[in-house]
Protein backbone atom coordinates (compact mmCIF):
# COMPACT_ATOMS: atom_id res chain seq x y z
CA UNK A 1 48.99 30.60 17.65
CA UNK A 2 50.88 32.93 14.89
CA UNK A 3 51.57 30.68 11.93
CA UNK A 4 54.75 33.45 11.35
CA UNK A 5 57.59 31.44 10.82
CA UNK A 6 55.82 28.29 9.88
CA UNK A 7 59.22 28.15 6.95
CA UNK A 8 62.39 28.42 8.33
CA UNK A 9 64.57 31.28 7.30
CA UNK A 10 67.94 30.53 9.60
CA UNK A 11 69.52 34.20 10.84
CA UNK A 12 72.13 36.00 9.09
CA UNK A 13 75.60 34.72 9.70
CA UNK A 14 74.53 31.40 10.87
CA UNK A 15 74.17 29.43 7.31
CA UNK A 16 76.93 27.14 9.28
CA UNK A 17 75.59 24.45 11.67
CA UNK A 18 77.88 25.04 14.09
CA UNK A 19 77.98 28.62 14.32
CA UNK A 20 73.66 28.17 14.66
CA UNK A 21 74.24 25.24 16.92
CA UNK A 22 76.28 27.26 19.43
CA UNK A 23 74.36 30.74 18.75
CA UNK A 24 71.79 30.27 21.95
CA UNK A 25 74.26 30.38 23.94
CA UNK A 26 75.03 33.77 23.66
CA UNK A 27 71.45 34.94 23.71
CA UNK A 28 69.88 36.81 26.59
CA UNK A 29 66.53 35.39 27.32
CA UNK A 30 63.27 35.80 29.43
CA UNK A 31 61.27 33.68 30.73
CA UNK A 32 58.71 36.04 32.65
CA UNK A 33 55.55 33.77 32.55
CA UNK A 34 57.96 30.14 33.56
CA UNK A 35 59.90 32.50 36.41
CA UNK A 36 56.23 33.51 38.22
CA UNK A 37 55.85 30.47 40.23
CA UNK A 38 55.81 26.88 39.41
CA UNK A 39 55.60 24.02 42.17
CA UNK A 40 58.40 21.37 42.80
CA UNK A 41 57.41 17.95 43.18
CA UNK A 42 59.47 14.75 43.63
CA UNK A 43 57.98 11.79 41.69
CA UNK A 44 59.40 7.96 42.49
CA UNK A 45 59.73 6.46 38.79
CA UNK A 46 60.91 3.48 40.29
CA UNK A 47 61.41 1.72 43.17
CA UNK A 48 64.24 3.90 44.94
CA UNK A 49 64.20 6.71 41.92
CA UNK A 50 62.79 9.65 42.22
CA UNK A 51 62.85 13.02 39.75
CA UNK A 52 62.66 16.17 40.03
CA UNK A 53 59.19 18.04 38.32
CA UNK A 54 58.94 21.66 38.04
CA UNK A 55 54.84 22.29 36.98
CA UNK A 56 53.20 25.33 36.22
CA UNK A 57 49.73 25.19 36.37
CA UNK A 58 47.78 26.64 33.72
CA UNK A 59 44.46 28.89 33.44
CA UNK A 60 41.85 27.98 35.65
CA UNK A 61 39.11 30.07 34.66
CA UNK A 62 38.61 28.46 31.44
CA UNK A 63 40.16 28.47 27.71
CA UNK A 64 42.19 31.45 26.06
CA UNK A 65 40.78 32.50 22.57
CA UNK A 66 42.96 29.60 20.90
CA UNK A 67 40.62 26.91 22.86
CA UNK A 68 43.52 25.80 25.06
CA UNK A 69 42.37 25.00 28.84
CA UNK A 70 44.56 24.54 31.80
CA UNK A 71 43.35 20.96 32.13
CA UNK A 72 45.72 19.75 29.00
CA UNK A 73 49.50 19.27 29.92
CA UNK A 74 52.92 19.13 28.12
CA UNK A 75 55.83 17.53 29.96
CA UNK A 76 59.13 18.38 28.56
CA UNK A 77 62.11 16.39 28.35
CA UNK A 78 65.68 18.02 28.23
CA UNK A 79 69.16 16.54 26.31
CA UNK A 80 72.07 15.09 27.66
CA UNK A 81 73.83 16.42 30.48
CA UNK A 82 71.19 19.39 30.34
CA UNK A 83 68.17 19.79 32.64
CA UNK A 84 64.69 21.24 33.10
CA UNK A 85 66.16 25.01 33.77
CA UNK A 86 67.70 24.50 29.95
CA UNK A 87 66.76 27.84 27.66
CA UNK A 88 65.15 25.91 25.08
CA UNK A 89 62.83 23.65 28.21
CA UNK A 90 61.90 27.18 29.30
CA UNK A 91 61.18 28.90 26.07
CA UNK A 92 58.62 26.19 25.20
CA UNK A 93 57.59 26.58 28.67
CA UNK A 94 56.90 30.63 28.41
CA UNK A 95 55.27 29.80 25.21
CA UNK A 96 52.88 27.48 26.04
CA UNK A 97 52.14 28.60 29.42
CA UNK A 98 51.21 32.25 27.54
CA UNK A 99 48.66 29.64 25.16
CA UNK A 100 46.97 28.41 28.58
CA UNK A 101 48.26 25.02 28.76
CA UNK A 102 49.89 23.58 32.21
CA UNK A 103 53.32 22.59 31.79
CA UNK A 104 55.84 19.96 33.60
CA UNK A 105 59.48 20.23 33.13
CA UNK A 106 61.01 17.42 33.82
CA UNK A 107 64.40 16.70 35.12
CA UNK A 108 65.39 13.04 33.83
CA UNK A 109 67.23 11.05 36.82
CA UNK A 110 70.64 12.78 38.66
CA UNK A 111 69.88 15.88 36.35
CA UNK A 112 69.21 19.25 37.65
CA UNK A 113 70.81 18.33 40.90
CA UNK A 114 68.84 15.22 41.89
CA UNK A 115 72.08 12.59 42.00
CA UNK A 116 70.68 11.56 45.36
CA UNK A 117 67.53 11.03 44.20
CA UNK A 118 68.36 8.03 42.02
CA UNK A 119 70.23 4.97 42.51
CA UNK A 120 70.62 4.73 38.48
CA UNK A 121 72.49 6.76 35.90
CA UNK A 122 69.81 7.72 33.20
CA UNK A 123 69.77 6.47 29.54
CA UNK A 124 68.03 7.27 26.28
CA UNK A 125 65.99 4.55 26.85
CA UNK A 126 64.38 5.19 30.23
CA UNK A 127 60.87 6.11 28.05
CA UNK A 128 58.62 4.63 31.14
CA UNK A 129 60.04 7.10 33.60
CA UNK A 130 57.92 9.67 31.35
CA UNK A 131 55.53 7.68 31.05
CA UNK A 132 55.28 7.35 34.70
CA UNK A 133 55.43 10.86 35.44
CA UNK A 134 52.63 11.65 33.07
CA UNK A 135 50.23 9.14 34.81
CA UNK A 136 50.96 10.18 38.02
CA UNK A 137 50.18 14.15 36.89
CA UNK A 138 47.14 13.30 36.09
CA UNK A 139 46.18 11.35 38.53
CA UNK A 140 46.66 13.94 40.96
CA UNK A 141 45.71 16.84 38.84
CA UNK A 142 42.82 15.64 36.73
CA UNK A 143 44.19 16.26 33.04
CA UNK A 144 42.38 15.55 30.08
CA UNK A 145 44.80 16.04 27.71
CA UNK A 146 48.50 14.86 27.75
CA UNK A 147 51.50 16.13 25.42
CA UNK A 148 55.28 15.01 25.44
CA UNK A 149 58.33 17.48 23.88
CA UNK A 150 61.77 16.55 23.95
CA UNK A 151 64.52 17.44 22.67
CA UNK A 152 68.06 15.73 21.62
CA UNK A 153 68.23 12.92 23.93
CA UNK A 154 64.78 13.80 25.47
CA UNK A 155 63.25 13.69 21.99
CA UNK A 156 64.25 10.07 21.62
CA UNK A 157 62.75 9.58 25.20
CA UNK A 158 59.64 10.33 23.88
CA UNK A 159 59.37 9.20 21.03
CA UNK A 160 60.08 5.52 22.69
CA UNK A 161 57.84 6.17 24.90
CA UNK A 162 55.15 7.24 22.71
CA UNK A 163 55.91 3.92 21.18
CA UNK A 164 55.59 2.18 24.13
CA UNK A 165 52.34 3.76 25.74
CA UNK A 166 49.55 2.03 24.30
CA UNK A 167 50.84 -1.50 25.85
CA UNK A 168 52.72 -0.54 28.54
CA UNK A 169 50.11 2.20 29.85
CA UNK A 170 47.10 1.69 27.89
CA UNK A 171 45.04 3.38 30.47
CA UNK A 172 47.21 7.20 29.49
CA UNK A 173 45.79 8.91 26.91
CA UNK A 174 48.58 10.95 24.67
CA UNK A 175 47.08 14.00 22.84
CA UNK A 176 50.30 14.22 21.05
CA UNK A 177 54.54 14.11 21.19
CA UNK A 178 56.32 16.17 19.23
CA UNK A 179 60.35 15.54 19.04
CA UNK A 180 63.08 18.29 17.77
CA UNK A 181 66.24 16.74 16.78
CA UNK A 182 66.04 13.33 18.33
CA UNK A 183 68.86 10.79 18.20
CA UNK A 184 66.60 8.06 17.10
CA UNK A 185 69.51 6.02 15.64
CA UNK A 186 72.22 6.04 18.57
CA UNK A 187 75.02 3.78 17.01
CA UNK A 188 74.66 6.42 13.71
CA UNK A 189 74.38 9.65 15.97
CA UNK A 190 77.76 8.12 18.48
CA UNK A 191 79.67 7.76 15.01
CA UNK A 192 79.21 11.17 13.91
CA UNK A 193 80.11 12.69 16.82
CA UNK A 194 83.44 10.34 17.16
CA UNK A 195 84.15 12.34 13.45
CA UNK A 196 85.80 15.60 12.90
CA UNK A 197 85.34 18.78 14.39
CA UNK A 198 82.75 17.18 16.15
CA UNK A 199 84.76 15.62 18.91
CA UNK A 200 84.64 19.08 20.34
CA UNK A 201 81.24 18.45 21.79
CA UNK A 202 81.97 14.67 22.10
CA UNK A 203 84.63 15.76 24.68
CA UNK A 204 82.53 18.30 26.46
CA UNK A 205 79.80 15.75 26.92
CA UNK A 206 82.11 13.10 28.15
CA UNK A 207 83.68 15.72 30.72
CA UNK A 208 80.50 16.32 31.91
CA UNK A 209 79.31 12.62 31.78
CA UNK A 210 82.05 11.59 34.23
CA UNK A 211 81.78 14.06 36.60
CA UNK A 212 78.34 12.92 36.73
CA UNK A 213 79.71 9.48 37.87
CA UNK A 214 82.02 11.37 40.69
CA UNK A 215 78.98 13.17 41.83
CA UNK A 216 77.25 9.42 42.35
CA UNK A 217 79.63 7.95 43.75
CA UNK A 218 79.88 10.36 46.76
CA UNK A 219 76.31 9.53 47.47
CA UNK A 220 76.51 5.62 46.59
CA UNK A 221 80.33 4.63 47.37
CA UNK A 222 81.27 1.52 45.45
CA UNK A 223 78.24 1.58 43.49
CA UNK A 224 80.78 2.27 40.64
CA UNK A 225 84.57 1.03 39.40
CA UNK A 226 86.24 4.88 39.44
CA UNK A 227 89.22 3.12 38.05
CA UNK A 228 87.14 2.73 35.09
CA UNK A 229 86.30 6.43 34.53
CA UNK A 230 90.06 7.44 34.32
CA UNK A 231 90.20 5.42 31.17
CA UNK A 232 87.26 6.81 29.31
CA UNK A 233 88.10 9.17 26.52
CA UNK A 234 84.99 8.53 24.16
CA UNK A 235 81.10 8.73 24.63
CA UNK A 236 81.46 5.22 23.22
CA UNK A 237 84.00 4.21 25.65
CA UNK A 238 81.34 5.82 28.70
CA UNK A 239 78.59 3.86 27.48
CA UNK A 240 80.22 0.58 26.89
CA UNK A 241 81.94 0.78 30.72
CA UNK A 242 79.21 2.76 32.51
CA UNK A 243 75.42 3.48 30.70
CA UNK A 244 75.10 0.38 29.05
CA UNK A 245 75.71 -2.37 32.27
CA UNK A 246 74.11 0.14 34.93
CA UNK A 247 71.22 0.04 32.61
CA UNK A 248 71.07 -3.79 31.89
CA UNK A 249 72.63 -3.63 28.18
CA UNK A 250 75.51 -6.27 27.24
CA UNK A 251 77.51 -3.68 26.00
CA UNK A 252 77.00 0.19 23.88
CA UNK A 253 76.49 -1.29 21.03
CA UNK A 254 73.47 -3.60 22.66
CA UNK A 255 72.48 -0.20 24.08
CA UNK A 256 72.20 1.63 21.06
CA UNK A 257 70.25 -1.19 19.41
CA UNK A 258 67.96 -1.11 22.63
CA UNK A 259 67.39 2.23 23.57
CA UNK A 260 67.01 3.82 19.54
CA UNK A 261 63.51 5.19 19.13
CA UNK A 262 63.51 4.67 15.36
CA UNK A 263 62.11 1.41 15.83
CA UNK A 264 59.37 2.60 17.65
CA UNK A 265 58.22 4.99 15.42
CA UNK A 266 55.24 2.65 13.75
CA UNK A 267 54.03 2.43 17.15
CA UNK A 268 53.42 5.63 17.92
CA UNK A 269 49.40 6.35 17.30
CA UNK A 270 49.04 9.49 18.72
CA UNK A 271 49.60 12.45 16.90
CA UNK A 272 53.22 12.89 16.26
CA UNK A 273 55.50 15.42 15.25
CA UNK A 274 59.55 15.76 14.35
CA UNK A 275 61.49 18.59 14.00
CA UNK A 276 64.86 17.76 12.28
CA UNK A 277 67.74 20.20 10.55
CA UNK A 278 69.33 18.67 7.97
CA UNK A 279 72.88 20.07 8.70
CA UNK A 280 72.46 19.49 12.39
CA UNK A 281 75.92 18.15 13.27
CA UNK A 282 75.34 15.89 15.83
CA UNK A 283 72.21 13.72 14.39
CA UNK A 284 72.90 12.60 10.78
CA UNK A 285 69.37 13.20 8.43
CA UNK A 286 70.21 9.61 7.18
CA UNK A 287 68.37 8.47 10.44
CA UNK A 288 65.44 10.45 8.81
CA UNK A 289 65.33 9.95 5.09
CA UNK A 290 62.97 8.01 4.42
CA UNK A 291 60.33 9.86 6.85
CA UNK A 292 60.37 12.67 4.48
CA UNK A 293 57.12 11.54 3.50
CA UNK A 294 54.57 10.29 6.02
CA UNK A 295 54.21 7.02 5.23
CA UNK A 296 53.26 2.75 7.05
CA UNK A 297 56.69 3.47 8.90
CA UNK A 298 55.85 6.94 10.56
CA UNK A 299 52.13 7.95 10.87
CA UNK A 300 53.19 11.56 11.66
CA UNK A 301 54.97 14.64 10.18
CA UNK A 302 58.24 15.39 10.02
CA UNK A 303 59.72 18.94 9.43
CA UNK A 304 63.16 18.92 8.06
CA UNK A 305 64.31 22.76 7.08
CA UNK A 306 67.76 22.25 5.25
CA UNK A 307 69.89 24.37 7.99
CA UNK A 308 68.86 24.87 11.60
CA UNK A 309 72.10 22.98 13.37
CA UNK A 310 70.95 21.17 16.82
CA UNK A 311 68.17 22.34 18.93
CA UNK A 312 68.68 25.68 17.82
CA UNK A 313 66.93 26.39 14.48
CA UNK A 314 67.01 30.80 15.06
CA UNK A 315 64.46 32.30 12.76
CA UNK A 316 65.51 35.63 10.53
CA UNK A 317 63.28 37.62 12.23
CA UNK A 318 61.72 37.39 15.36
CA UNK A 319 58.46 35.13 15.80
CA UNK A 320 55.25 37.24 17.77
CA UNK A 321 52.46 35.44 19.85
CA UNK A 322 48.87 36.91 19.46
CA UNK A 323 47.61 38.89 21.99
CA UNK A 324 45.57 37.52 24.69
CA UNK A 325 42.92 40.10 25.57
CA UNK A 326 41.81 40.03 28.83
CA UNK A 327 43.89 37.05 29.82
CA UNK A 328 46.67 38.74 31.48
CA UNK A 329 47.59 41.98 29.81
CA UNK A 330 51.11 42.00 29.20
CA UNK A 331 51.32 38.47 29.89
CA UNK A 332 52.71 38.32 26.09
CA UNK A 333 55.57 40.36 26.97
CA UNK A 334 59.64 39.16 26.35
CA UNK A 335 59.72 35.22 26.50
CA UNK A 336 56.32 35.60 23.97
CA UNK A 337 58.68 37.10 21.34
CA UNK A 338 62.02 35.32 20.21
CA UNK A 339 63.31 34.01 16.97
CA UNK A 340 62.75 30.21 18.31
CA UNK A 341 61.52 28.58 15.26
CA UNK A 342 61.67 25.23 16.41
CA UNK A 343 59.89 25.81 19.77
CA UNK A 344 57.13 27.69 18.63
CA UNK A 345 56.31 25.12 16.06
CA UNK A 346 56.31 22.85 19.10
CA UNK A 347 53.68 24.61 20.49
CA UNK A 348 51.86 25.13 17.61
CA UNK A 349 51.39 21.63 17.40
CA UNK A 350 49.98 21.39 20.97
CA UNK A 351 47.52 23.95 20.29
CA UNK A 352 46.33 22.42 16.81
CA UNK A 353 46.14 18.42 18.17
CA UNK A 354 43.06 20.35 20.46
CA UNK A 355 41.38 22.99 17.56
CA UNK A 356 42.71 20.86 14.81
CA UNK A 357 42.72 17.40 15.01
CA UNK A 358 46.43 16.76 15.14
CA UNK A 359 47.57 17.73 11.66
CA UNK A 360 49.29 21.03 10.77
């Protein structure tokens, strides 16, 4: 892949974290490769849970000049109240799918429209159901090679779970994670947003967060206390009556402490990348000081450009993937060309862990 871009320049006029935070939004985008075809599949997580994959399989006829194969998989992992359709899921999607890997979106549980589908709410914390996901893929599909991206609260997913894999599912084998702007200390990431101008997207989330709990409730009546979800006003307030007891915590706070990825970090022994702005407004850079440097804490690399607000991170200029001659013709076309600094560095990554060894 095009090493363009490997320093981020942030766009003109969007020096301000919140003004690049909220800039995607207003972007047209397409996603011609990750709109072809994929194939839906329901995977049970747990016992009564299922989720909702979306995979696209990649190249069968063998690698694409970069050495990429279809047999080696990413499975993406969306942010809170988002879901696998999210720009930023697809635009890694398009990207690698156009470098020849297969690809799994995954909706965590209740998103994307799979409420019925899971007798749980989902957490940060719920790192096995990735974990699970990825083990059943390739059983079924035969991969040799297994990646994990998330972002926000997906990044801390898998992160954890990265953590987590070599006891809990020795018999996986993770070719890499990479993370962009992970909450990997909850209680610090919760008391930012509670400050300031901030409680802007502290209220959106909780609006959508409890409409969430309506939506469950008309396919599990008395499964939850409604009463309860008149009084919340805070995320803090949602946790501590709904996330943390439906998931088995004593209270947020024991959630936080629980479900934080930061202390899985030395665990991680794949290799392991994290994409962090330091003005992102939402997940204070204290969680990541002293990663700056690689060190007995975190094994892997951590890119931390000074602006680049949350999951957004738009480049000056527009980044360019290489053409792929005789792999598709125009198969480079739109969702191959976007200022997307964070999720082509994502990819990147991917594509370096096989031709590379894992460093960048």
């Amino acid at each position: 892949m095009s090493k363009t871009g490997a320093d981020f320049t942030p766009a003109a006029g969007l020096l301000n974290s919140h003004l690049m935070t909220l800039a995607p939004l207003l972007i047209p985008r397409r996603f011609p490769l990750t709109d072809r075809e994929s194939e839906k599949l329901f995977i049970e997580v747990a016992p009564g849970n299922q989720v909702l994959i979306k995979l696209h399989h990649g190249r069968a006829e063998g690698p694409v000049p970069g050495g990429v194969t279809g047999d080696s998989l990413i499975v993406i992992l969306h942010g809170l109240e988002s879901s696998a359709e999210a720009p930023y899921v697809r635009g890694v999607c398009e990207k690698a799918i156009h470098e020849g890997f297969s690809v799994a979106r995954m909706n965590m549980r209740n998103c994307g429209g799979t409420s019925h589908l899971s007798q749980t709410l989902y957490n940060a914390g719920m790192s096995q159901d990735v974990l699970v996901v990825a083990t059943e893929l390739c059983r079924r599909f035969g991969y040799k090679r297994v990646f994990l991206c998330g972002f926000s609260l997906g990044g801390n997913v898998v992160l954890k779970a990265a953590g987590e894999q070599p006891t809990s599912h020795p018999d996986l084998h993770l070719s890499g994670v990479c993370s962009i702007c992970p909450p990997i200390d909850l209680e610090g990431c919760v008391r930012q947003m509670e400050q300031g101008v901030n409680r802007i997207y502290e209220k959106n989330f909780v609006l959508s967060l409890k409409l969430k709990v309506y939506e469950k409730a008309r396919h599990f009546p008395g499964r939850y206390d409604l009463k309860k979800l008149r009084k919340v006003r805070t995320v803090r307030a949602f946790d501590d009556a709904f996330t943390a007891p439906d998931a088995g915590y004593a209270s947020a706070s024991d959630y936080y402490s629980g479900a934080s990825a930061g202390k899985f970090l030395s665990k991680i022994e794949c290799p392991s990348l994290i994409i962090a702005a330091q003005d992102d407004p939402l997940v204070p850079f204290s969680c990541f000081e002293k990663f700056k440097t690689p060190g007995e804490s975190f094994r892997g690399r951590l890119l931390a450009p000074q602006s680049g607000g949350h999951v957004a991170f738009i480049h000056h200029q527009p980044i360019q993937a290489p053409s792929r001659t005789g792999t598709g013709g125009d198969e480079g076309a739109g969702g191959c060309r976007d200022p997307f600094w964070s999720e082509w560095q994502a990819v990147s990554f991917f594509s370096h862990c096989i031709t590379g060894g894992g460093t960048l």
